[in-house]
N, C-alpha and C. Protein backbone atom coordinates (compact mmCIF):
# COMPACT_ATOMS: atom_id res chain seq x y z
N UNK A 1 4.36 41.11 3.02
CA UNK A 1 3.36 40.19 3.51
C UNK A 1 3.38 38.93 2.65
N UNK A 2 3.19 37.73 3.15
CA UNK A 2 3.25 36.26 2.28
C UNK A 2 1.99 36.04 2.84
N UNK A 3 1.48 35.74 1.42
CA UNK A 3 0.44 34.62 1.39
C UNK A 3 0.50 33.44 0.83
N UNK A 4 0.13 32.55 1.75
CA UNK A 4 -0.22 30.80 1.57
C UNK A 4 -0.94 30.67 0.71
N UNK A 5 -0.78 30.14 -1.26
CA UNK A 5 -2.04 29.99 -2.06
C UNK A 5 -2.38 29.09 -2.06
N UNK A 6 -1.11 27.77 -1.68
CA UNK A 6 -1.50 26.28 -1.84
C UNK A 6 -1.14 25.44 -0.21
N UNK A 7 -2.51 24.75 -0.05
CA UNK A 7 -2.22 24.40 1.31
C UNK A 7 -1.19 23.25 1.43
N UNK A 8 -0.86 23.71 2.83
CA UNK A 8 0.44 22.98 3.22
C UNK A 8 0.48 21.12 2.99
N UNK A 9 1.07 20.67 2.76
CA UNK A 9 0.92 19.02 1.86
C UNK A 9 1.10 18.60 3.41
N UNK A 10 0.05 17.46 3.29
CA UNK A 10 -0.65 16.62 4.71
C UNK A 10 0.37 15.19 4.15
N UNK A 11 1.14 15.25 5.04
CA UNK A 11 1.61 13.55 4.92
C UNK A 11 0.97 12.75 5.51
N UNK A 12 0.33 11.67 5.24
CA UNK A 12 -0.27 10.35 5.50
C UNK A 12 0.51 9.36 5.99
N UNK A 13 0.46 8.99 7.32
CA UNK A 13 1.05 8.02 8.01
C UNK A 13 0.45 6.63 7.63
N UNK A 14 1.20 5.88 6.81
CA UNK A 14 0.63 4.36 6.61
C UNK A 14 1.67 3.61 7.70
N UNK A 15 0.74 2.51 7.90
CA UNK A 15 0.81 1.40 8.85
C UNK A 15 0.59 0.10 7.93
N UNK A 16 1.57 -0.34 8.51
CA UNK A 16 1.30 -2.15 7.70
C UNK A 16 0.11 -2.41 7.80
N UNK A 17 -0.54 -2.44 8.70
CA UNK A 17 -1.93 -3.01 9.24
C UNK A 17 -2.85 -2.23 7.35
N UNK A 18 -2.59 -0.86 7.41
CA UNK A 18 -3.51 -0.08 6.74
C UNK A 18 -3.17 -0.51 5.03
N UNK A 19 -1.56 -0.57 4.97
CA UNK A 19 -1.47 -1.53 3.28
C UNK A 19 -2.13 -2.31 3.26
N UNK A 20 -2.10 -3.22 4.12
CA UNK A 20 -2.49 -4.51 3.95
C UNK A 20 -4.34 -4.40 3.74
N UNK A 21 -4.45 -3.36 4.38
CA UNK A 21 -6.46 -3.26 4.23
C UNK A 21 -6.47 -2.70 2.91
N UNK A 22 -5.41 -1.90 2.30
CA UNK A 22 -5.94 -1.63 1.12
C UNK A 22 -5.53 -2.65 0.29
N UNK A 23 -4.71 -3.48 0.57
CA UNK A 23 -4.40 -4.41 -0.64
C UNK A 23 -5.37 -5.25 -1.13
N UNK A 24 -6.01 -5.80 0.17
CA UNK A 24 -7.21 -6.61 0.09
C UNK A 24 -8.29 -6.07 -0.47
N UNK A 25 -8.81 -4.71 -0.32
CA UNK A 25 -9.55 -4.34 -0.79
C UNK A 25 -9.06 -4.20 -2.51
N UNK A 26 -8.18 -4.44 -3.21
CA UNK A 26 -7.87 -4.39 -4.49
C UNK A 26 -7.59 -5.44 -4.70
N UNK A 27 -7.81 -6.35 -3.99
CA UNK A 27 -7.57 -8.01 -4.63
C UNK A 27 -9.00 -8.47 -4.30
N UNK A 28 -9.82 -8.11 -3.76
CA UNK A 28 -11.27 -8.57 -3.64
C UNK A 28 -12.39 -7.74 -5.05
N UNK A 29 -11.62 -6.71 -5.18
CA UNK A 29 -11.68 -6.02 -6.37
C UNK A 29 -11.69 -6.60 -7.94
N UNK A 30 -10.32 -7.01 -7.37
CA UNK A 30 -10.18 -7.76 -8.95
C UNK A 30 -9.01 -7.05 -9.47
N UNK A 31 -8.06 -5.75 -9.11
CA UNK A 31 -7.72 -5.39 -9.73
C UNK A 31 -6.38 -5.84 -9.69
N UNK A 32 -6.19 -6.54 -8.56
CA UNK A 32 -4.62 -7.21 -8.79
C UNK A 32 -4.69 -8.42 -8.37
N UNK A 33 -3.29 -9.12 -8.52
CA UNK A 33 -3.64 -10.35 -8.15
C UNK A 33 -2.57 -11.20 -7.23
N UNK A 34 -2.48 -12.14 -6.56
CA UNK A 34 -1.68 -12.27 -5.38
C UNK A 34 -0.47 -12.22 -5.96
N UNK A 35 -0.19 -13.39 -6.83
CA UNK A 35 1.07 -13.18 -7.68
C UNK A 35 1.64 -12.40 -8.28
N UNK A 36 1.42 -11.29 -8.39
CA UNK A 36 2.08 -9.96 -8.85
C UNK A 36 3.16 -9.38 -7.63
N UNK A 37 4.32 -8.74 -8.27
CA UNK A 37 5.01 -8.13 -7.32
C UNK A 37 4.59 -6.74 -6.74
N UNK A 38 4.54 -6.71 -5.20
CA UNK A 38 4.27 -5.52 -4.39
C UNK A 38 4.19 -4.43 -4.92
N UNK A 39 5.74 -3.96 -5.91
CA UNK A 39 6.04 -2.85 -6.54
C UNK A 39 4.48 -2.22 -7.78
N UNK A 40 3.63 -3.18 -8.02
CA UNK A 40 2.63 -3.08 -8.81
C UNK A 40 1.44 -1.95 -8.17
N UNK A 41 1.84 -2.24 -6.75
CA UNK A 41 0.50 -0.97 -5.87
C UNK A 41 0.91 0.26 -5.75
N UNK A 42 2.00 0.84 -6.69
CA UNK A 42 1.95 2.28 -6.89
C UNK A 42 1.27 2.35 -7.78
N UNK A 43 0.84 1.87 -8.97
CA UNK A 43 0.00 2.40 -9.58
C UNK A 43 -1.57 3.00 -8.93
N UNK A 44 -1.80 2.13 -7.67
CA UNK A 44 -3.03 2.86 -7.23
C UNK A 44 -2.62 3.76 -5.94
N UNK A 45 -1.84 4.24 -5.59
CA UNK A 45 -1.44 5.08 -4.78
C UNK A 45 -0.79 5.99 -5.03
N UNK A 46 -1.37 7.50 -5.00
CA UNK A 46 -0.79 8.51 -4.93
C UNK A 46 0.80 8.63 -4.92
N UNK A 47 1.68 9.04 -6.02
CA UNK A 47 3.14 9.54 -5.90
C UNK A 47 3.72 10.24 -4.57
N UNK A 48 2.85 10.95 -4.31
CA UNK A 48 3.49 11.56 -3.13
C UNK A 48 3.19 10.67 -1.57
N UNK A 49 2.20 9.87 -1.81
CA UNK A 49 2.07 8.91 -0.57
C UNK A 49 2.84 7.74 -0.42
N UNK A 50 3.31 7.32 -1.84
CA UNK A 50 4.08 6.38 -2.18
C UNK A 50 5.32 5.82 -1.57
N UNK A 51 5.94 6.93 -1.55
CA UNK A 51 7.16 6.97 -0.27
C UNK A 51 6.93 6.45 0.90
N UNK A 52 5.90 7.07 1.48
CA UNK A 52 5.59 6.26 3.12
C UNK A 52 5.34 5.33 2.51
N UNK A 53 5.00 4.33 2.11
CA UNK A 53 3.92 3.30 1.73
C UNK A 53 5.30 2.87 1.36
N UNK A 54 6.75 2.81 0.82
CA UNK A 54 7.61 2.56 0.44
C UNK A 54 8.33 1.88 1.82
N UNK A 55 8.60 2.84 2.54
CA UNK A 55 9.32 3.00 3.89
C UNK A 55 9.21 2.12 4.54
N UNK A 56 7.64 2.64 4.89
CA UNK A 56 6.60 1.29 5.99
C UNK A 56 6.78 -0.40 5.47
N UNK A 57 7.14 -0.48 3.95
CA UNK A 57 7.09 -2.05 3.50
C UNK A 57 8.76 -2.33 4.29
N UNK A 58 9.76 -1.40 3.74
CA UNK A 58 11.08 -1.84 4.00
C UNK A 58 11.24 -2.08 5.32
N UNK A 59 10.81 -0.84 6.03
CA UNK A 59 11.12 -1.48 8.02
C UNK A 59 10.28 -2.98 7.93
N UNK A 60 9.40 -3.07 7.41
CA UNK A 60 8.84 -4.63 8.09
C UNK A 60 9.24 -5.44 7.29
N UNK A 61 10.45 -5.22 6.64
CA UNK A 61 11.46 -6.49 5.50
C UNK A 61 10.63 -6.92 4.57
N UNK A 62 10.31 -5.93 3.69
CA UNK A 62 9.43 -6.49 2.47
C UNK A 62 9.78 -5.56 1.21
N UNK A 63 9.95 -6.22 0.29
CA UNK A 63 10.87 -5.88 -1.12
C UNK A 63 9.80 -6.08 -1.60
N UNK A 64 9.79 -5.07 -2.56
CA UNK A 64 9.04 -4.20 -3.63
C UNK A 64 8.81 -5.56 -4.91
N UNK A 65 10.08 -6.62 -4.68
CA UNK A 65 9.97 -7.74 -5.89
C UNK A 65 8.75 -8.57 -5.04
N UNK A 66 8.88 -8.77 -3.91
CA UNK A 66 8.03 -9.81 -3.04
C UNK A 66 6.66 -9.95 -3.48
N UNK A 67 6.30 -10.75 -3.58
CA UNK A 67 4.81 -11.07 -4.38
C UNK A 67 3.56 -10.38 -2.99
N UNK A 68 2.54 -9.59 -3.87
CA UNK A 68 1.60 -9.50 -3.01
C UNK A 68 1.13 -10.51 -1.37
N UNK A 69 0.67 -12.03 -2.08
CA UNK A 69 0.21 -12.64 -1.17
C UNK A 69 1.27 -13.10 -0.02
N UNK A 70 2.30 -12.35 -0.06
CA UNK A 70 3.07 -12.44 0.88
C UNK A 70 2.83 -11.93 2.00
N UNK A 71 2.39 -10.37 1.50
CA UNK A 71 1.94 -9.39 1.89
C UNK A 71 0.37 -9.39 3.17
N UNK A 72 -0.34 -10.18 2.12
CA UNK A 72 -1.54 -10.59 2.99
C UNK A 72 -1.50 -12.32 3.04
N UNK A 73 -0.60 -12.72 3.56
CA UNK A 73 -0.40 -14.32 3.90
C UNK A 73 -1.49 -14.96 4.88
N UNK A 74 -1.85 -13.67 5.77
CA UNK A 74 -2.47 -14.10 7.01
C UNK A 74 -4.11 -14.08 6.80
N UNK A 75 -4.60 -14.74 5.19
CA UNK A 75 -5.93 -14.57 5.40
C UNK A 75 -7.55 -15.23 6.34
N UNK A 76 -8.28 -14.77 6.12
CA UNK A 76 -9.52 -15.81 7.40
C UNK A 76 -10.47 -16.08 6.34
N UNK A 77 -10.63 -17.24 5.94
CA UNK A 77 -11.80 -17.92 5.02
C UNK A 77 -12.93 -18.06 5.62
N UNK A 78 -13.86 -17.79 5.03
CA UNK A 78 -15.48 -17.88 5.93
C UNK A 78 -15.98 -19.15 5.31
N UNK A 79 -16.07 -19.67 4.30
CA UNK A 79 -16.03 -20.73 3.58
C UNK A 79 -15.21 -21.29 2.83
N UNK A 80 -15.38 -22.84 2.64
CA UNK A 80 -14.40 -22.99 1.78
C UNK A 80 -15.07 -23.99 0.34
């Protein structure tokens, strides 16, 4: 008989749309800053999520050197 002790690992489907909401939310934060390279947001993302979050940048042609605000180029100012 086998028993399951550790549950089965849930992969997390990221979407550009969904980096990009977390990026902002860590640059409204404070904790990074536009000019830093992409490769800098593993530190706040899980190792094992990292990969997707890896993948998802390369299909939409974006290198890990590429500066954040590249990333979120497309912002909406409420004031200026």
């Amino acid at each position: 008989m086998i028993t399951n002790t550790l549950p089965a690992p849930t992969t997390v489907k990221y979407s550009i749309d969904m980096i990009r909401d977390e990026v902002r939310q860590l640059l409204d934060r404070g904790f990074i800053s536009r000019h830093q390279p992409i490769y800098v947001l593993c530190q706040y993302i899980p190792p094992r999520e990292w990969v997707c979050v890896e993948c998802e940048l390369e299909k939409c042609d974006y290198l890990l050197r590429d500066q954040i605000g590249d990333l979120v180029a497309s912002e909406n100012w409420d004031n200026d």
